[in-house]
N, C-alpha and C. Protein backbone atom coordinates (compact mmCIF):
# COMPACT_ATOMS: atom_id res chain seq x y z
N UNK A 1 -2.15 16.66 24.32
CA UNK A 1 -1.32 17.22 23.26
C UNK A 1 -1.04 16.15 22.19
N UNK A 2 -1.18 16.45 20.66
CA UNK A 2 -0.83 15.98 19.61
C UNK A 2 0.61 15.95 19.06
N UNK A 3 1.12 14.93 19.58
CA UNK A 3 2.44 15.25 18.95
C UNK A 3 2.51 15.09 17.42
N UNK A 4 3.68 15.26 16.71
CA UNK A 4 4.30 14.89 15.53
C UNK A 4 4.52 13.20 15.79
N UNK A 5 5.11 12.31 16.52
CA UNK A 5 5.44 11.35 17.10
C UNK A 5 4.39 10.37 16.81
N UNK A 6 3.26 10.92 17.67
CA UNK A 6 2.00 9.99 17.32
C UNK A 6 1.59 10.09 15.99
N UNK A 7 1.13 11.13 15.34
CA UNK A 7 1.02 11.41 13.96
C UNK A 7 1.59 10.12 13.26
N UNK A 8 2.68 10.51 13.66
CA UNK A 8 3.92 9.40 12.60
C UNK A 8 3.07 8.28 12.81
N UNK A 9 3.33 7.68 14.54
CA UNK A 9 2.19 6.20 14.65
C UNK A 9 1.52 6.01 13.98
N UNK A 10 0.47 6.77 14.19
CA UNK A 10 -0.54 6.64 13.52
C UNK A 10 -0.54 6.48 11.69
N UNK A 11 0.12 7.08 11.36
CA UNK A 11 -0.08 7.21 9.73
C UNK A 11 0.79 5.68 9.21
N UNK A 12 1.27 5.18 9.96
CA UNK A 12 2.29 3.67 10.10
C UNK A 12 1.60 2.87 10.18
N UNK A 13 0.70 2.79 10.97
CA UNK A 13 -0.69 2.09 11.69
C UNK A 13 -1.58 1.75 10.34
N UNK A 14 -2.18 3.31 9.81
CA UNK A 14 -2.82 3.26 8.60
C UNK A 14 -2.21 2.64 7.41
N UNK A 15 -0.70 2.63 6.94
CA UNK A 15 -0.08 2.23 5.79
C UNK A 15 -0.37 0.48 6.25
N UNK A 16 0.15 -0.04 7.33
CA UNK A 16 0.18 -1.19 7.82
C UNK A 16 -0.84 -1.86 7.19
N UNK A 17 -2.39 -0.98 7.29
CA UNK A 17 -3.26 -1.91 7.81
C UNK A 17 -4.19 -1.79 5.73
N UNK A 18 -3.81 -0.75 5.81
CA UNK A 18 -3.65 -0.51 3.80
C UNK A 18 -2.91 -1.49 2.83
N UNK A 19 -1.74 -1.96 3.38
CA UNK A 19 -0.83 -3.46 2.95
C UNK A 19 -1.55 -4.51 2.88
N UNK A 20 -1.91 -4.68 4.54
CA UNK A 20 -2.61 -5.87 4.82
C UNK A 20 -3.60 -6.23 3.83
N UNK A 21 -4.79 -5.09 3.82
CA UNK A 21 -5.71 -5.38 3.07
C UNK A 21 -5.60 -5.57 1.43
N UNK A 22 -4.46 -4.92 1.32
CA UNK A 22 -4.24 -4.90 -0.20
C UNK A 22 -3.47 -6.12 -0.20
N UNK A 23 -3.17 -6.91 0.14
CA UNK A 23 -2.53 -8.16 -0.07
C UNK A 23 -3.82 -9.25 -0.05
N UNK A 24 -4.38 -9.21 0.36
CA UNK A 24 -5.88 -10.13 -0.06
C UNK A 24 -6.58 -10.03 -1.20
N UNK A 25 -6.51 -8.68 -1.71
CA UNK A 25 -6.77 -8.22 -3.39
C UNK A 25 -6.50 -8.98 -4.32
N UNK A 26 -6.92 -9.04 -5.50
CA UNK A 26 -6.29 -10.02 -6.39
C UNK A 26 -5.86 -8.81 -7.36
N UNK A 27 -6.62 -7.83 -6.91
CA UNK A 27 -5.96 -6.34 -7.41
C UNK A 27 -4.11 -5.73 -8.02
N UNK A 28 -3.52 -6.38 -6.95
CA UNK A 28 -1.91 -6.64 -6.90
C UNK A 28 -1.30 -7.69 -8.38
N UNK A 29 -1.78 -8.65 -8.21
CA UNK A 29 -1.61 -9.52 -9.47
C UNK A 29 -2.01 -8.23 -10.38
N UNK A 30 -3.12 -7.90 -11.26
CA UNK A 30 -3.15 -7.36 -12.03
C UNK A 30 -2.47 -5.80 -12.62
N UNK A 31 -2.12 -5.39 -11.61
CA UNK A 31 -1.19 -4.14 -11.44
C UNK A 31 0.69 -4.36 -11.72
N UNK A 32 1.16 -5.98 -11.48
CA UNK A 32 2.21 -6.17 -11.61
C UNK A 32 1.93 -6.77 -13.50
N UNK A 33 0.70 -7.24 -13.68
CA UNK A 33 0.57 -7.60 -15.44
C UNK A 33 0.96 -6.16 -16.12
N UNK A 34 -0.01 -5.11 -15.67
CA UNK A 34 -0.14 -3.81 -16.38
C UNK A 34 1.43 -3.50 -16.35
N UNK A 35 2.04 -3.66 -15.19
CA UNK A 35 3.82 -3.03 -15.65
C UNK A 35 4.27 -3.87 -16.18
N UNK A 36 4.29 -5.06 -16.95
CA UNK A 36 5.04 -6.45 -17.09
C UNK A 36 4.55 -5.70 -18.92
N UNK A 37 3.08 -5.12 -19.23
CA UNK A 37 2.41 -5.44 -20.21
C UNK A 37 3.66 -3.49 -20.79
N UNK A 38 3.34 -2.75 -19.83
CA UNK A 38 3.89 -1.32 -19.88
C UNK A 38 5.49 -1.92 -20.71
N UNK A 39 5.91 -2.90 -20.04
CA UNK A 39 7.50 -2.86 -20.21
C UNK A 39 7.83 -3.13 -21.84
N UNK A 40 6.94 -4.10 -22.46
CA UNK A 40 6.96 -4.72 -23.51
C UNK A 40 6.72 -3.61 -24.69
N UNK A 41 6.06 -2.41 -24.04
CA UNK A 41 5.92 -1.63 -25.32
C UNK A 41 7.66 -0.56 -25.93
């Protein structure tokens, strides 16, 4: 049986491991320019 419970795990698991990788990006730097660049207008 599939709980709701595990679901949750699991989709926690996935965000976790979505962070992780996005913190090695240099992707992040440029996304905090674009709102820094957004603010100025």
């Amino acid at each position: 049986m599939y709980t709701i419970e595990m679901a949750y795990a699991r989709m926690r698991e996935l965000q976790d491991l979505a962070n992780r990788s996005r913190a090695h990006q240099p992707t992040a730097t440029k996304r905090r320019a674009l709102k820094r660049a957004a603010k100025k207008r």
